[in-house]
N, C-alpha and C. Protein backbone atom coordinates (compact mmCIF):
# COMPACT_ATOMS: atom_id res chain seq x y z
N UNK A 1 115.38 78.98 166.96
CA UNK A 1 116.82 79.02 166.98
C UNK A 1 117.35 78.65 165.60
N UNK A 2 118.04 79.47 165.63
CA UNK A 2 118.89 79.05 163.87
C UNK A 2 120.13 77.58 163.96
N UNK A 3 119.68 76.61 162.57
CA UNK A 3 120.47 75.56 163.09
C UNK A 3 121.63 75.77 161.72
N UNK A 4 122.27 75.95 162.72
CA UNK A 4 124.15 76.67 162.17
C UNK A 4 124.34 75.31 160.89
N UNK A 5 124.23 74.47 160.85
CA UNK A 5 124.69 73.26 159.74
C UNK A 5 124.10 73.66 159.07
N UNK A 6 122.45 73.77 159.11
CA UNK A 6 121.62 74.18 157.79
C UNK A 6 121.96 74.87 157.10
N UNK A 7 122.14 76.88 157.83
CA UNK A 7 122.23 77.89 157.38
C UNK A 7 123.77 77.71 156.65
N UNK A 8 124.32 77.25 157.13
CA UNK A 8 125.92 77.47 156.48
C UNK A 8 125.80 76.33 154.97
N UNK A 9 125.57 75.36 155.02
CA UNK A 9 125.08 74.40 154.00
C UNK A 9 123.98 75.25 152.62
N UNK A 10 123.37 76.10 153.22
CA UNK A 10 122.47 76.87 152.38
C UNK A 10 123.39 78.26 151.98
N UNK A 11 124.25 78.78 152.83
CA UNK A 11 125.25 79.56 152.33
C UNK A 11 125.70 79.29 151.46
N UNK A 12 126.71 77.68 151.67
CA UNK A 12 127.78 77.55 150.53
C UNK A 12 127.09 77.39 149.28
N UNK A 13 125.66 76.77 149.49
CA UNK A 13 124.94 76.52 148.31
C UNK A 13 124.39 78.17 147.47
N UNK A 14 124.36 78.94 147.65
CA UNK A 14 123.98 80.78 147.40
C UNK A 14 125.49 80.53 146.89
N UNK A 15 126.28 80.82 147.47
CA UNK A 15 127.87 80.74 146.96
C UNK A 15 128.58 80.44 146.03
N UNK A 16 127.79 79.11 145.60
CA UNK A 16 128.54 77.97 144.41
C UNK A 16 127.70 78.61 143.41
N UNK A 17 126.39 78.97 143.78
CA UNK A 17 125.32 79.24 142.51
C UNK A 17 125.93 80.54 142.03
N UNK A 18 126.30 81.59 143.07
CA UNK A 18 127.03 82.87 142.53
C UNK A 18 128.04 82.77 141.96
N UNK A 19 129.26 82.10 141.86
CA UNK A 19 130.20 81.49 141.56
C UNK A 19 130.10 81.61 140.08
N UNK A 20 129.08 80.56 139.80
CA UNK A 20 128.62 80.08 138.56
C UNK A 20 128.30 81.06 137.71
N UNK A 21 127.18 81.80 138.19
CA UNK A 21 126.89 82.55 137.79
C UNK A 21 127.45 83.92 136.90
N UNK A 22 128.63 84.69 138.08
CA UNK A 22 129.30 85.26 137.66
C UNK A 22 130.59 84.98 136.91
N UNK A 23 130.95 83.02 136.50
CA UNK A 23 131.85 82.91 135.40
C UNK A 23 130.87 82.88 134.60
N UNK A 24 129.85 83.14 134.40
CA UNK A 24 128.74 82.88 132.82
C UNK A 24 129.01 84.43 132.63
N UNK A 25 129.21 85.23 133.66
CA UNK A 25 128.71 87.14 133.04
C UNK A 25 130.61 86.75 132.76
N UNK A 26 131.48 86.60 133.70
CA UNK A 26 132.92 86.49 132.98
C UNK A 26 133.15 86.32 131.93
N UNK A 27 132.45 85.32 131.31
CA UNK A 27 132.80 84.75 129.84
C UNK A 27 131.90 85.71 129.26
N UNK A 28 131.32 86.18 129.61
CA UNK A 28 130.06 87.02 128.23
C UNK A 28 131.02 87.85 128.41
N UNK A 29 131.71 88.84 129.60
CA UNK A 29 132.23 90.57 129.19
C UNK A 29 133.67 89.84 128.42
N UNK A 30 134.61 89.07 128.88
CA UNK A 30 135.76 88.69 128.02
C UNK A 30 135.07 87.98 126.61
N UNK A 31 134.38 87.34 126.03
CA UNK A 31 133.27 87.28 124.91
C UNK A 31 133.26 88.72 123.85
N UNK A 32 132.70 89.90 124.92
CA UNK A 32 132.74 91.22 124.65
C UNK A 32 133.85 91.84 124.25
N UNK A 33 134.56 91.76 125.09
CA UNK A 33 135.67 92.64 124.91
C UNK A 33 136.30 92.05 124.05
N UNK A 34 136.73 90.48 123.41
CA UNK A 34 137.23 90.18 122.24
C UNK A 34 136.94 90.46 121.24
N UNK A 35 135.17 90.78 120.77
CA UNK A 35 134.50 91.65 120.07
C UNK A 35 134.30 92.88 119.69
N UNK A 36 134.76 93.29 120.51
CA UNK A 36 134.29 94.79 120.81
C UNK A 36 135.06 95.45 119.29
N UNK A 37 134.09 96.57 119.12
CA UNK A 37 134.63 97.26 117.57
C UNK A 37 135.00 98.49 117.63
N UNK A 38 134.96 98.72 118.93
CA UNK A 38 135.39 100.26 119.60
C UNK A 38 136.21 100.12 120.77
N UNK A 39 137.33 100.85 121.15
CA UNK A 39 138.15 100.80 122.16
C UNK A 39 137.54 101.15 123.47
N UNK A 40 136.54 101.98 123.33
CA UNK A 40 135.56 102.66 124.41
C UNK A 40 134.93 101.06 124.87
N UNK A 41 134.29 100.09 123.74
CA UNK A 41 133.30 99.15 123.95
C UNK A 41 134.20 97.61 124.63
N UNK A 42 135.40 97.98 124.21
CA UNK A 42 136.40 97.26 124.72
C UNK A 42 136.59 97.51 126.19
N UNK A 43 136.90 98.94 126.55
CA UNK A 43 137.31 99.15 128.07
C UNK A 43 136.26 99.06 128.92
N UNK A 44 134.79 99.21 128.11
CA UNK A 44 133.45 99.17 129.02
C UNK A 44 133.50 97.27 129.42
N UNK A 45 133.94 96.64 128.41
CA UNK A 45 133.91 95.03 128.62
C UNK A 45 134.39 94.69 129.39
N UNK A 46 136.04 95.29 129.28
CA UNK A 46 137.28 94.74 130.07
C UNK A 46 136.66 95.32 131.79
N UNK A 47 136.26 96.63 131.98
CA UNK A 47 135.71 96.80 133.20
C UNK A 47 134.90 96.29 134.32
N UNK A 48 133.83 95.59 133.04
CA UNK A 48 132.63 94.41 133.54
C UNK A 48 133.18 93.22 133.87
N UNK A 49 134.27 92.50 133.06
CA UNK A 49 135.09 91.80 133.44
C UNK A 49 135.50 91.87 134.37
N UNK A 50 136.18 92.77 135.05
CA UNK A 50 137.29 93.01 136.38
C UNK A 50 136.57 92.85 137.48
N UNK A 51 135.06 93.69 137.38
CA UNK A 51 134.38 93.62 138.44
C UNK A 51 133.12 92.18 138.57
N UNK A 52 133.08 91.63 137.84
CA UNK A 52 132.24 90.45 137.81
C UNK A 52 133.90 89.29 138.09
N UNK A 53 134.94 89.23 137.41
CA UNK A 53 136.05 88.39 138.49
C UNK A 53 136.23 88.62 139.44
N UNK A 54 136.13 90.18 140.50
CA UNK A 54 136.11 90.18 141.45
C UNK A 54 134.90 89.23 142.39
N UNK A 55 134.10 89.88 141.78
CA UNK A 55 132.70 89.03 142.86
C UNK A 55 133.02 87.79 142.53
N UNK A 56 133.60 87.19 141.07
CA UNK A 56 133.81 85.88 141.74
C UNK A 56 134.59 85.09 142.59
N UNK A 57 136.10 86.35 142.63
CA UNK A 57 137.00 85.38 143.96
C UNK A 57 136.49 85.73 144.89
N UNK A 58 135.77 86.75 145.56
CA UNK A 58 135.05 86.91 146.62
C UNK A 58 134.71 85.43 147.09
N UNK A 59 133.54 85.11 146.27
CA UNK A 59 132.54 84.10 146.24
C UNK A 59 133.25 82.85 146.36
N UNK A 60 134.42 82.92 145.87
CA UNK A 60 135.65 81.57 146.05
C UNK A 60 136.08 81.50 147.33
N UNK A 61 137.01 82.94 147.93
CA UNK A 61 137.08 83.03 148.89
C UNK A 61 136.20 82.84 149.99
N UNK A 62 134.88 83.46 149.66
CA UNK A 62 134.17 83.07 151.30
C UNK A 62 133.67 81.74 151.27
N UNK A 63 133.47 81.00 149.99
CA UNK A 63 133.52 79.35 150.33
C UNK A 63 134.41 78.71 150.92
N UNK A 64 135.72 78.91 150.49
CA UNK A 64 137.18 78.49 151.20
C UNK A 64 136.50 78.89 152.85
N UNK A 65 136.45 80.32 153.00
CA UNK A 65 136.25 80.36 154.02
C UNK A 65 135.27 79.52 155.21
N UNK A 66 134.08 79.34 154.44
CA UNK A 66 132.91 78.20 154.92
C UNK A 66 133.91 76.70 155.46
N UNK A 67 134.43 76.55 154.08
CA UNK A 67 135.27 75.34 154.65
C UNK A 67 136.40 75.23 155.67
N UNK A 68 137.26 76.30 156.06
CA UNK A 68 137.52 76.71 156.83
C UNK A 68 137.37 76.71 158.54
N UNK A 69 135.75 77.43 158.39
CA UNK A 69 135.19 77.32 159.67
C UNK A 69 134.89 76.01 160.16
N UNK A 70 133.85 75.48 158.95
CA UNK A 70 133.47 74.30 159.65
C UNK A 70 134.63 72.95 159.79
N UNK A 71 136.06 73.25 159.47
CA UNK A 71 137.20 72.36 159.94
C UNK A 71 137.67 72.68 161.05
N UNK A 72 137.67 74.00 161.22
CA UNK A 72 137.71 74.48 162.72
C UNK A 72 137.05 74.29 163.91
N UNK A 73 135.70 74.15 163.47
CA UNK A 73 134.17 74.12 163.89
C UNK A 73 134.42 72.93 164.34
N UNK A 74 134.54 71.48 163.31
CA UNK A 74 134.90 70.27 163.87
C UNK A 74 135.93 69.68 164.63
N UNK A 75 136.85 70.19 164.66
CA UNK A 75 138.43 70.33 165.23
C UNK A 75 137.94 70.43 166.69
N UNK A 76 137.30 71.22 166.62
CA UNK A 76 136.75 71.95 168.42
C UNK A 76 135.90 71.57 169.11
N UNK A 77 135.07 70.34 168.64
CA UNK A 77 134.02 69.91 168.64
C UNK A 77 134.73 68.56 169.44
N UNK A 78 135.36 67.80 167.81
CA UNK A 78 136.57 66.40 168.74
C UNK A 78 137.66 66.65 169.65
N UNK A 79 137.64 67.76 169.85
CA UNK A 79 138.91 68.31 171.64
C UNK A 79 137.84 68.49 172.75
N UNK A 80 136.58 68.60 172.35
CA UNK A 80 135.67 68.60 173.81
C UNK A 80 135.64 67.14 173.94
N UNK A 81 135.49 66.97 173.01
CA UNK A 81 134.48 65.54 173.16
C UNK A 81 135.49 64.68 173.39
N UNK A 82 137.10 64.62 173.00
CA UNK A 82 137.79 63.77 173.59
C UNK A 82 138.55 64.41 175.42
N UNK A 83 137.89 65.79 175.22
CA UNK A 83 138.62 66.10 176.99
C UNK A 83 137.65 65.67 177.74
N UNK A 84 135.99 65.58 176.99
CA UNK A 84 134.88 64.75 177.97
C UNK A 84 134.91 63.72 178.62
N UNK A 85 135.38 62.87 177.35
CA UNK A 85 135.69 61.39 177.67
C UNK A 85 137.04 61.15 178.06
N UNK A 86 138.18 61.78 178.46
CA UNK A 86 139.21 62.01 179.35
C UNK A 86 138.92 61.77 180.77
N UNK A 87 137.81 63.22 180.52
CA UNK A 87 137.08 63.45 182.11
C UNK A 87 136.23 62.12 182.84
N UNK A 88 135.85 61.72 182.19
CA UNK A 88 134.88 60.85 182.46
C UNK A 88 135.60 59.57 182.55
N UNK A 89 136.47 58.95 181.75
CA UNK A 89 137.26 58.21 182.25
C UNK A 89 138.20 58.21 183.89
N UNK A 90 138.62 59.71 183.68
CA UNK A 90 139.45 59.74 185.22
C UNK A 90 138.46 59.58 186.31
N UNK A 91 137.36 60.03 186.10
CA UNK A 91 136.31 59.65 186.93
C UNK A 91 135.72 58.47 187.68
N UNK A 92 135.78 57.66 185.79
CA UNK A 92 135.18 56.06 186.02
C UNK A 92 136.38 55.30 186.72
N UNK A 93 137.97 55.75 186.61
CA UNK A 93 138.76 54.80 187.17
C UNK A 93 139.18 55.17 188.75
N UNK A 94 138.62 56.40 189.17
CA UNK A 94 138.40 56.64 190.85
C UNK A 94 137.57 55.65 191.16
N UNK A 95 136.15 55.63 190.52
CA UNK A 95 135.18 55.30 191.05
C UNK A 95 135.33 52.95 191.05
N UNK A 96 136.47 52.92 190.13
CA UNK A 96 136.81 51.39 190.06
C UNK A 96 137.83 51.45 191.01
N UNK A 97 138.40 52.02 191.42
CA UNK A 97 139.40 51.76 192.60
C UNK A 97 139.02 52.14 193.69
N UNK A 98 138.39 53.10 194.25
CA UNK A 98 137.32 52.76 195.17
C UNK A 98 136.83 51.99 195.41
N UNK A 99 135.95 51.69 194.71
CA UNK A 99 135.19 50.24 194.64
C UNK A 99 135.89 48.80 195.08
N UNK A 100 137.48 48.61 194.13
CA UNK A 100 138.01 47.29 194.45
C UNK A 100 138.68 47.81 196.34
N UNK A 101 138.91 48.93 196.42
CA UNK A 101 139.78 48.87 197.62
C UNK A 101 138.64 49.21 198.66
N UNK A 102 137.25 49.53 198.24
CA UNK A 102 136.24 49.26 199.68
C UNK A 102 136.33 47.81 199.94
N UNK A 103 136.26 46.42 198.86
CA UNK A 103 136.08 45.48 198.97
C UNK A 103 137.21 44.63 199.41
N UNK A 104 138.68 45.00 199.46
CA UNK A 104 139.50 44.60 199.91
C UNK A 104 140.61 44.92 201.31
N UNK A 105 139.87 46.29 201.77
CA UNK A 105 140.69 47.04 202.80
C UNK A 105 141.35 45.91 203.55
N UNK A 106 140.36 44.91 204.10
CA UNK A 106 140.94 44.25 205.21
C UNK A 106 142.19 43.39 204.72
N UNK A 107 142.50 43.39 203.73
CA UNK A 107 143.74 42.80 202.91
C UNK A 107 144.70 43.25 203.75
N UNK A 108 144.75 45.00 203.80
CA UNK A 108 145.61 45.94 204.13
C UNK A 108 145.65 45.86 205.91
N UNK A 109 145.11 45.23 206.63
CA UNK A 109 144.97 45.37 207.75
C UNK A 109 146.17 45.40 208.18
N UNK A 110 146.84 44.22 208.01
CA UNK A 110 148.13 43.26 208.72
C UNK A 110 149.19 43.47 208.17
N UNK A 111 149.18 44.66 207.06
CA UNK A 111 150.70 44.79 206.40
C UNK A 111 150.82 45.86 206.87
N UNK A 112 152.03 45.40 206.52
CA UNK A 112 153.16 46.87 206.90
C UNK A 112 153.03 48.25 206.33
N UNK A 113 153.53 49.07 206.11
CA UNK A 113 153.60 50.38 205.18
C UNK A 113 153.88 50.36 203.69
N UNK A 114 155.08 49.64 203.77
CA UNK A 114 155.91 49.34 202.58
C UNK A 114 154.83 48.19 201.63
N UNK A 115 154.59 47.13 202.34
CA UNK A 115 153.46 45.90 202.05
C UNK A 115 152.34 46.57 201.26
N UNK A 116 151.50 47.76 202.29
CA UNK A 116 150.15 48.56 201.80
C UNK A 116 150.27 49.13 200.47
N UNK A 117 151.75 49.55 200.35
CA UNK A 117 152.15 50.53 199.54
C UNK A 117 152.55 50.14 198.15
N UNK A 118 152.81 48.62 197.97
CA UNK A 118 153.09 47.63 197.33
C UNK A 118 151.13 47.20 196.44
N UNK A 119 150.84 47.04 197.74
CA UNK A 119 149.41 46.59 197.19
C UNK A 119 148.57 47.57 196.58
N UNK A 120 148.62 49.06 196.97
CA UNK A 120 147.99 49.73 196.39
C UNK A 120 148.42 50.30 194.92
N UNK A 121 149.79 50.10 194.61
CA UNK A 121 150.86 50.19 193.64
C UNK A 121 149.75 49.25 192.34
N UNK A 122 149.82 47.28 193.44
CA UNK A 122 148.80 46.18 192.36
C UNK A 122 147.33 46.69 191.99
N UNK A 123 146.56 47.84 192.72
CA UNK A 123 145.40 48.16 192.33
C UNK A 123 145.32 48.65 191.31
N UNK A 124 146.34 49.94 191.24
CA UNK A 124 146.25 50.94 190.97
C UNK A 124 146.60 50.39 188.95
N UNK A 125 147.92 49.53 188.98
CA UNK A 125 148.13 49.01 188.02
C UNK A 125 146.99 48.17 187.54
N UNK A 126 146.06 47.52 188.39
CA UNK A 126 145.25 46.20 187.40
C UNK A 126 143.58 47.58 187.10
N UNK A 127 143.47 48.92 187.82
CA UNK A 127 142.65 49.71 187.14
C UNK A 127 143.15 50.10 185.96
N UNK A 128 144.27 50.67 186.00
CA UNK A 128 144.80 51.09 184.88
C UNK A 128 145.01 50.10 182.85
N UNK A 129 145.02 48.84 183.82
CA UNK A 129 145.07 48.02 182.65
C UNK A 129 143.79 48.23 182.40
N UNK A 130 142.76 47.86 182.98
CA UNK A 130 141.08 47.51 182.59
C UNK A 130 140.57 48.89 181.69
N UNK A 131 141.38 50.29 181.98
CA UNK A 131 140.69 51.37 181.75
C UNK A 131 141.20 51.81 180.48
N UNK A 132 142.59 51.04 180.17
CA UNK A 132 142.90 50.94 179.00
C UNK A 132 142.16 50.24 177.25
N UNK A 133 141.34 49.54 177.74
CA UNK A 133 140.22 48.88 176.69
C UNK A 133 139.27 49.95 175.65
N UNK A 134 139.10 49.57 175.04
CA UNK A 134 138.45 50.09 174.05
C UNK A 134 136.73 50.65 174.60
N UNK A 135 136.27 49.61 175.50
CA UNK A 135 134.80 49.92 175.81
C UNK A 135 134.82 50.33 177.69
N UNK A 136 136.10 50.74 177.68
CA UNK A 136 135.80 51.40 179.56
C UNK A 136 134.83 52.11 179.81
N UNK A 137 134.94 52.65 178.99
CA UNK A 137 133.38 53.44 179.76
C UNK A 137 131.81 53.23 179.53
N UNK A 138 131.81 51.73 178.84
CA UNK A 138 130.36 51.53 178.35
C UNK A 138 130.37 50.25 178.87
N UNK A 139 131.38 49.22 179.54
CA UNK A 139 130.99 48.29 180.22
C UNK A 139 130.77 49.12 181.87
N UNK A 140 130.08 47.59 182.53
CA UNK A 140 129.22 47.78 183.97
C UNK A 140 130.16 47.85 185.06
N UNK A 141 130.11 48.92 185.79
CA UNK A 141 131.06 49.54 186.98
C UNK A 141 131.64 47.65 187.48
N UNK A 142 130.77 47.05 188.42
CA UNK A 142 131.01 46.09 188.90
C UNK A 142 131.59 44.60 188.09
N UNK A 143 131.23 44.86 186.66
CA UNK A 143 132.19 43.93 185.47
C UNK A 143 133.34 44.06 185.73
N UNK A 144 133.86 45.34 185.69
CA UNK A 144 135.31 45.58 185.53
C UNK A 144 135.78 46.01 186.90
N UNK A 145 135.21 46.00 188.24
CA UNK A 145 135.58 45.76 189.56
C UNK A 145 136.17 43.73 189.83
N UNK A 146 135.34 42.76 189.30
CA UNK A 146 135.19 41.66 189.09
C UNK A 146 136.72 41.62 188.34
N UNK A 147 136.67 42.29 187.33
CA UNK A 147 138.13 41.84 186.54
C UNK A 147 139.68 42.17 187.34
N UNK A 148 138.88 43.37 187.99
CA UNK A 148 140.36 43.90 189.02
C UNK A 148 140.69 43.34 189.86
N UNK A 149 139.53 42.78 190.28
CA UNK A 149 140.07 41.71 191.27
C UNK A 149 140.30 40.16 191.52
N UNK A 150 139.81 39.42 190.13
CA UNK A 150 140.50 38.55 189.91
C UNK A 150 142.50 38.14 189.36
N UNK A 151 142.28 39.78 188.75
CA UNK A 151 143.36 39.82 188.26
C UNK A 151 144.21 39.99 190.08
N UNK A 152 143.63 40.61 190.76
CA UNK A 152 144.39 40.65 192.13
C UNK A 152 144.59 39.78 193.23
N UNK A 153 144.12 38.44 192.51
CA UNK A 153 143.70 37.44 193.08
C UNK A 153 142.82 36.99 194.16
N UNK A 154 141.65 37.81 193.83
CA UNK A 154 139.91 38.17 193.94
C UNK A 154 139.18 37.26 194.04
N UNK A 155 138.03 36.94 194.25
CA UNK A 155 136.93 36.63 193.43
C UNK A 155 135.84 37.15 195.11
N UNK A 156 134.62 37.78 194.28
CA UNK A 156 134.20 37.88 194.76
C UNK A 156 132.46 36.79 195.51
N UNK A 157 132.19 36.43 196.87
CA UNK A 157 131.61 35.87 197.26
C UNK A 157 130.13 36.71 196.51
N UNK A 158 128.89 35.05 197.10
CA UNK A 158 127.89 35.63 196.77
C UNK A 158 126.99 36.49 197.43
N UNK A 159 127.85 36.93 198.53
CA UNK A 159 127.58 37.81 200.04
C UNK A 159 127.93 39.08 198.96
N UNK A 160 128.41 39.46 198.05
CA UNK A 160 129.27 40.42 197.39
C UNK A 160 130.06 40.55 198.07
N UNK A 161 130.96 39.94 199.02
CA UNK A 161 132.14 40.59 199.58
C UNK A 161 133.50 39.81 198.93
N UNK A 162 134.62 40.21 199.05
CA UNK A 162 135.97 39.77 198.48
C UNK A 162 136.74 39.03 199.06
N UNK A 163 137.39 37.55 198.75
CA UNK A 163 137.69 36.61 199.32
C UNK A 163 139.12 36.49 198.43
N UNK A 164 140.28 36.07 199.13
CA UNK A 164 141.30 35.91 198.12
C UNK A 164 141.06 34.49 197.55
N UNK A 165 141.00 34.23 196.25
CA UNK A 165 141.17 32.71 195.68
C UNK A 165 141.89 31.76 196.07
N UNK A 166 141.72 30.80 196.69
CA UNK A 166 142.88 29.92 197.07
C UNK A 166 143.53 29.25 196.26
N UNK A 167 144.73 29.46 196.57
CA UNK A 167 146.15 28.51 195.76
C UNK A 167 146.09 27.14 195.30
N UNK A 168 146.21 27.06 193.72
CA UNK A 168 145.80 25.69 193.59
C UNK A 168 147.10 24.60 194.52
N UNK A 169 147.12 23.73 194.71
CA UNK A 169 148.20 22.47 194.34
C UNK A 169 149.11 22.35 193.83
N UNK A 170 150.31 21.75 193.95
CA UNK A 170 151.11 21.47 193.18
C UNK A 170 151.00 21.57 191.77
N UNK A 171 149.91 20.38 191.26
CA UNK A 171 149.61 20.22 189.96
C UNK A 171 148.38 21.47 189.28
N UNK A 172 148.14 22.03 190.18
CA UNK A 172 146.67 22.81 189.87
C UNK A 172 145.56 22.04 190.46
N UNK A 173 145.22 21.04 191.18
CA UNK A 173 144.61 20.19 191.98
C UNK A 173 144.54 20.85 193.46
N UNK A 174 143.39 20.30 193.98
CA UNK A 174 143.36 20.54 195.93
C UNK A 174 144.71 20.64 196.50
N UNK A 175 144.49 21.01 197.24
CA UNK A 175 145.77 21.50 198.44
C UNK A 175 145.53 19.76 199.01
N UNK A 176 146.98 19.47 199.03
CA UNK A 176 147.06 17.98 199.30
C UNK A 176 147.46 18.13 201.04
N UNK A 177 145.93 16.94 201.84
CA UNK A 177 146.08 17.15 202.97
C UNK A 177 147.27 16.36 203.83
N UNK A 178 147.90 16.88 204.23
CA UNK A 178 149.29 17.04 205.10
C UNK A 178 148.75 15.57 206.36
N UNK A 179 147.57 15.15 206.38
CA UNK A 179 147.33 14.00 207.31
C UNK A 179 146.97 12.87 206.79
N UNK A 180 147.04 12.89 205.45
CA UNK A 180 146.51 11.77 204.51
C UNK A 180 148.09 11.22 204.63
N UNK A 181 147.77 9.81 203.88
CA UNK A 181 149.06 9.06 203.89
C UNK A 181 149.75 9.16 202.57
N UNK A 182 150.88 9.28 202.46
CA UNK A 182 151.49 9.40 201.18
C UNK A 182 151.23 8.45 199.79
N UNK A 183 151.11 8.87 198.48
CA UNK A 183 150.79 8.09 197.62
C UNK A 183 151.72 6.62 197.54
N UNK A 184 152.68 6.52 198.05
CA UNK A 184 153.93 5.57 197.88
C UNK A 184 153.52 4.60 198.71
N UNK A 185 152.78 4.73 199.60
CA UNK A 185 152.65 3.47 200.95
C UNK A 185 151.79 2.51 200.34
N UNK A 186 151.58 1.56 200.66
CA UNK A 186 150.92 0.55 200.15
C UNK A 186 150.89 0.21 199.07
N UNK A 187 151.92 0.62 198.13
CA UNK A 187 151.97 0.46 196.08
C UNK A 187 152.54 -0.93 196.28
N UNK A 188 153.48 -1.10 197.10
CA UNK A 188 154.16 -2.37 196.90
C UNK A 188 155.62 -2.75 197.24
């Protein structure tokens, strides 16, 4: 199989050398024709001239052109490769919301319509944040299930199943028990 970078790289290189080449015969027939001691030896110069500048914008032109393609070539290359990873993202953030809402359905049991509709609204937003990061698609499915659902006020057991976090305290401390005696009694 022919590998298209090589061959085109070995083109432009034939190209630049022709280039060269034919401003060395340029300068020899205009050389000539400034010399020339006959009008005949003059128009034979000036002729060689015309047609050796031609082959060289040719040779200009189809380099331009080389460069050309392969900006095109690359252009088309970063629109796959960013509609890939488009694709693959919309993919990875089904497959994270799935995931947090297999682990939380029973959340949804006891609410209402409006309630469900609310909560799936909070999923949908805390995938969307996570999928926004720089490395979504190279961190671990269940890393960033873990993040969705802490952020949803998650955490998951070591059963792997999903437990809502309980509410700290007043202060961020235990839930102060309602049968204990108040701090004030017995101070004095």
């Amino acid at each position: 199989m022919v590998d298209l970078a090589e061959m085109t790289a070995r083109h432009a290189r034939i190209l630049a050398e022709l280039s060269e080449l034919g401003m060395g015969l340029a300068r020899a027939a205009r050389a000539d024709a400034e010399t020339a001691e006959t009008p005949e030896h003059r128009a034979r110069a000036a002729m060689v001239f015309q047609r050796v500048s031609r082959s060289v914008r040719q040779s200009v032109a189809l380099e331009a052109k080389l460069v050309r393609d392969a900006g095109r070539e690359a252009a088309a290359e970063a629109r796959e490769e960013t509609k890939r990873r488009r694709s693959q993202a919309i993919d990875r953030q089904w497959a994270l919301r799935e995931k947090v809402e297999a682990l939380v359905w029973n959340e949804t049991e006891d609410m209402d319509e409006a309630e469900a509709e609310a909560f799936g609204d909070e999923i949908y937003a805390a995938v969307q944040a996570v999928s926004e990061t720089e490395t979504f698609l190279d961190e671990p499915l269940a890393d960033q299930v873990a993040r969705v659902l802490a952020t949803l006020g998650f955490e998951i057991t070591p059963e792997g199943r999903a437990r809502r976090i309980p509410e700290p305290g007043p202060e961020g401390g235990p839930e102060p028990d309602p049968m204990a005696e108040p701090g004030w009694h017995g101070s004095g």
